[in-house]
Protein backbone atom coordinates (compact mmCIF):
# COMPACT_ATOMS: atom_id res chain seq x y z
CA UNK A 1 0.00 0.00 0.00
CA UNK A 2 1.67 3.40 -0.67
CA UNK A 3 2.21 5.88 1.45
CA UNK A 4 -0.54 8.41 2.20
CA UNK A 5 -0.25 11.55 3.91
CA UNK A 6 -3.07 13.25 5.94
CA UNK A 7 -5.22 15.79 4.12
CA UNK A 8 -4.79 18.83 7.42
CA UNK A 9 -2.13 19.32 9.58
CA UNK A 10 -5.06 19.39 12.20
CA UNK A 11 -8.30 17.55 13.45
CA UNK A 12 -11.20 18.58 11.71
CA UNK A 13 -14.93 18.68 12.70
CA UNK A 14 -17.52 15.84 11.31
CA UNK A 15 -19.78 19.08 10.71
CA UNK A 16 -17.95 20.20 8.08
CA UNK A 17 -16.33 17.07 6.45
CA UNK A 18 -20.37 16.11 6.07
CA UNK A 19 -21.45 19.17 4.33
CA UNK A 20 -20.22 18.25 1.16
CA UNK A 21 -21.55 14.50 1.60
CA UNK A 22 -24.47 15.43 2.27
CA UNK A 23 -24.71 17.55 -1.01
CA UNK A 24 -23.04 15.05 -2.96
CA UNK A 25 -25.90 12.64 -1.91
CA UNK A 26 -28.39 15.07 -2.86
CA UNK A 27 -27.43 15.95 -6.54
CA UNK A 28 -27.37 11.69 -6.81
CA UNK A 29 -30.43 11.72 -5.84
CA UNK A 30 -31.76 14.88 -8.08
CA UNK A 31 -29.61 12.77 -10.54
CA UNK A 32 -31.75 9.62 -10.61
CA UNK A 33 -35.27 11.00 -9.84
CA UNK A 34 -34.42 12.74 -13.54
CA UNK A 35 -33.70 9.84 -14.67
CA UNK A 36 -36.51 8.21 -13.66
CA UNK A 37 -38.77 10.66 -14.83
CA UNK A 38 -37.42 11.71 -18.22
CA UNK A 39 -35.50 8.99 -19.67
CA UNK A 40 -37.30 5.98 -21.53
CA UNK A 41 -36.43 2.58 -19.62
CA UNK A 42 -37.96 -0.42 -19.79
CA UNK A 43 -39.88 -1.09 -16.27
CA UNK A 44 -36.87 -3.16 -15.13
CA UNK A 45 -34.87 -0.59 -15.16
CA UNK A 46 -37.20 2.30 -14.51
CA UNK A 47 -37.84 -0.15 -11.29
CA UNK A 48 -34.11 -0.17 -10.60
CA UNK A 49 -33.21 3.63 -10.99
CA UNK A 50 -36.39 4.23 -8.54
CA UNK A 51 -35.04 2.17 -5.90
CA UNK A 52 -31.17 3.71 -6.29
CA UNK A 53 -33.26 6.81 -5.63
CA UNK A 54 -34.84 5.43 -2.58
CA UNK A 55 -31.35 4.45 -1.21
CA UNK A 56 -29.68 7.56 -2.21
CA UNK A 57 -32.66 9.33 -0.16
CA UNK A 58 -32.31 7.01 2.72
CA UNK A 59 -28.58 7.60 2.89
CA UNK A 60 -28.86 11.27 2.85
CA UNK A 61 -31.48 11.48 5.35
CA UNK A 62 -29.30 9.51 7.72
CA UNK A 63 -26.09 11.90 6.99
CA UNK A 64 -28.31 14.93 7.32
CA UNK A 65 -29.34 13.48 10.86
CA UNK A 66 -25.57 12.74 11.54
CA UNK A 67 -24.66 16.21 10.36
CA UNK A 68 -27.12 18.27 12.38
CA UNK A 69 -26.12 16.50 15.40
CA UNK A 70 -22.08 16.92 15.06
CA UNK A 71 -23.00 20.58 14.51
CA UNK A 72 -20.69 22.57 16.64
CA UNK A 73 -22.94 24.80 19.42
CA UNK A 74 -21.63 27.38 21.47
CA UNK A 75 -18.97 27.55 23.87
CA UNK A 76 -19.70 26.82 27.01
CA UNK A 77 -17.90 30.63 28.25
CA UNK A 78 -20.44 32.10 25.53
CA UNK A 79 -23.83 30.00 26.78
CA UNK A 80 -22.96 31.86 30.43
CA UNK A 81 -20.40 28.57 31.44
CA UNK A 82 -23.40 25.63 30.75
CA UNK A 83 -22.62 23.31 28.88
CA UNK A 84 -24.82 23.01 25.80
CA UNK A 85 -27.73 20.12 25.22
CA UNK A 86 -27.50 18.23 22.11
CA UNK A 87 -30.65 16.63 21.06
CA UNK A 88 -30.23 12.70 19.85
């Protein structure tokens, strides 16, 4: 396996690693509802883009849930020294 170097010299937050996942999962999903909608297919396949769509929803529902929840809140000097409640 070859050598691979880290992409930041320091750790980064799930928050914003996600953002881009999440969006990435969203225009795949865009991506195949088009299909599904404007492109002639035979119902096999117009059965089998539908359900990528379904997954590609289901995936980007659960990475929107994981996103909002790794979403940085306020520091705990700024919410008057509480710490802050994260809703799971």
């Amino acid at each position: 396996m070859p050598y691979l170097t880290k992409y930041h010299l320091r750790e980064q937050e799930a928050y914003a690693l996600l953002g881009p996942v999440r969006a990435a999962l969203r225009e795949l999903e865009r991506r195949t509802a088009n299909y599904a909608g404007r492109v002639p297919l035979e119902p096999p396949d117009a059965a089998a883009v539908l359900a990528a769509r379904r997954v590609l929803e289901d995936a980007r529902r659960e990475v929107e849930r994981i996103w909002l929840a790794s979403a940085p809140g306020p520091e705990p000097e700024a919410a008057g020294g509480a710490e802050p409640e994260v809703a799971r």
